[in-house]
Each structure stands twice: as structure tokens, then as C-alpha cells.
Protein backbone atom coordinates (compact mmCIF):
# COMPACT_ATOMS: atom_id res chain seq x y z
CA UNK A 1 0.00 0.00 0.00
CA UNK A 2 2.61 2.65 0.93
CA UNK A 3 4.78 1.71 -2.38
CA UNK A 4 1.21 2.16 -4.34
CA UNK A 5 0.50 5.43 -2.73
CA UNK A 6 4.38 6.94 -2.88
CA UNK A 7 4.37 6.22 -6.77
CA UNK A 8 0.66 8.63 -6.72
CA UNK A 9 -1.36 5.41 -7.69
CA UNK A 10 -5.19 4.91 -5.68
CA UNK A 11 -5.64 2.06 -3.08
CA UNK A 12 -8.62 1.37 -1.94
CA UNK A 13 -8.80 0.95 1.78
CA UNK A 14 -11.78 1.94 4.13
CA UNK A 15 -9.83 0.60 7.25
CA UNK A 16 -6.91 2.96 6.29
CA UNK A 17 -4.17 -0.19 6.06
CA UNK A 18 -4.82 -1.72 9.62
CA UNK A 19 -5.61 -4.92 7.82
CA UNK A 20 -9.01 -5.38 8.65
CA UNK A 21 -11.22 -4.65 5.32
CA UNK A 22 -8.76 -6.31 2.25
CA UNK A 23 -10.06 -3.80 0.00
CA UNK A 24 -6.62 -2.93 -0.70
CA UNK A 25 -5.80 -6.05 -2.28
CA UNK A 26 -4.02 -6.58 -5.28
CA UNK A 27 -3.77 -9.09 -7.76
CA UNK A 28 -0.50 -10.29 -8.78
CA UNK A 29 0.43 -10.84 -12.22
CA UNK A 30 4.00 -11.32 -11.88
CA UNK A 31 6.64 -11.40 -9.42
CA UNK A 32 4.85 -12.84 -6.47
CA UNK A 33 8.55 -13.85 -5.25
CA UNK A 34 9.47 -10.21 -4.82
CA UNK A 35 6.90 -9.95 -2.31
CA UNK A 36 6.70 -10.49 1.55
CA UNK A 37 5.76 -13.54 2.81
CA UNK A 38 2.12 -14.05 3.69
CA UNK A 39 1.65 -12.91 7.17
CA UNK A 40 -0.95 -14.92 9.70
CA UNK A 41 -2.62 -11.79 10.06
CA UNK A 42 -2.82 -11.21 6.10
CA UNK A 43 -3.48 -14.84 5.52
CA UNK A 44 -6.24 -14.98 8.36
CA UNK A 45 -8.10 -11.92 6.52
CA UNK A 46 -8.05 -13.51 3.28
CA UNK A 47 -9.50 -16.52 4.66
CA UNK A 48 -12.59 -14.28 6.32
CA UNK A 49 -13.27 -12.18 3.26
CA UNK A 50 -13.15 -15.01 0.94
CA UNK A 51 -9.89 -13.50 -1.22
CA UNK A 52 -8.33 -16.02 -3.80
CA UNK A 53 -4.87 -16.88 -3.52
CA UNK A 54 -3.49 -14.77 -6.12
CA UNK A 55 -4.31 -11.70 -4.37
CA UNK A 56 -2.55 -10.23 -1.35
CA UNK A 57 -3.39 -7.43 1.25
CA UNK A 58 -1.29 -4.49 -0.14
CA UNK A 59 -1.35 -2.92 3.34
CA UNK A 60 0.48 -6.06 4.44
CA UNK A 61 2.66 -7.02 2.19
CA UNK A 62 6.21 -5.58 1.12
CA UNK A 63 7.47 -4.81 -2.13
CA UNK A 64 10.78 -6.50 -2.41
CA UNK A 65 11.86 -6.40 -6.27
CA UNK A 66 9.52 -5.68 -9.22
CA UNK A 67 5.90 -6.82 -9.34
CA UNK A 68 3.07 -6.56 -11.97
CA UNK A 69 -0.35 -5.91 -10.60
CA UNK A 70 -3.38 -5.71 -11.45
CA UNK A 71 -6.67 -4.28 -9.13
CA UNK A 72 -10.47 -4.15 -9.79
CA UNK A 73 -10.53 -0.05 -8.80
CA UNK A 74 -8.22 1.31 -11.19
């Protein structure tokens, strides 16, 4: 979320990244390896809201290397 947001780009979020709503979530196209591992707490929330795997939380996940994503709001 705060990579998305430092490069100008919109993130959805209603709980303001406390990782509680996953409207923030991104889909990953490419370069899920330069990403974070899955935390309990992001992995936890995915499992309430229903997210598919080849999402993550943006608000709880790190930006390691490149990534290609994808979201539903943009």
C-alpha cells in the first residue's frame, strides 16, 4: 500500500491499512517472489473475506523487487 500510494497510484482501503477490510488487495500478475511472505494476520483476513490466492493485502505485504499488478478499482 505505501509503495502504491508513494508512486501517486489509488488504493482502496476503508480501514486505512490496519488490515481489517482487504479492500486494498491486489492481484499479482508477476513477481509474487518479490513480495513479503504471507503474514498470519494477512493470511487470516483472506481466509474471512473469501480473497483467492493470487491476491494479497497491499497494506500487508512488502514490495521486495519488481511486481506486476493488477486491481479491480483502477
Amino acid at each position: 500500500m505505501r509503495a502504491l500510494l508513494a508512486h501517486g497510484l489509488p488504493v482502496a482501503s476503508s480501514c486505512h491499512g490496519e488490515g481489517v477490510c482487504s479492500k486494498c488487495r491486489v492481484r499479482i500478475l508477476a513477481g509474487a517472489e518479490n513480495l513479503s511472505p504471507e503474514s498470519t494476520l494477512e493470511h487470516d483476513l483472506k481466509l474471512r473475506q473469501n480473497v483467492s490466492r493470487e491476491f494479497r493485502i497491499s497494506c500487508q505485504t512488502c514490495v521486495l523487487n519488481d511486481i506486476v499488478i493488477d486491481t479491480t478499482y483502477w
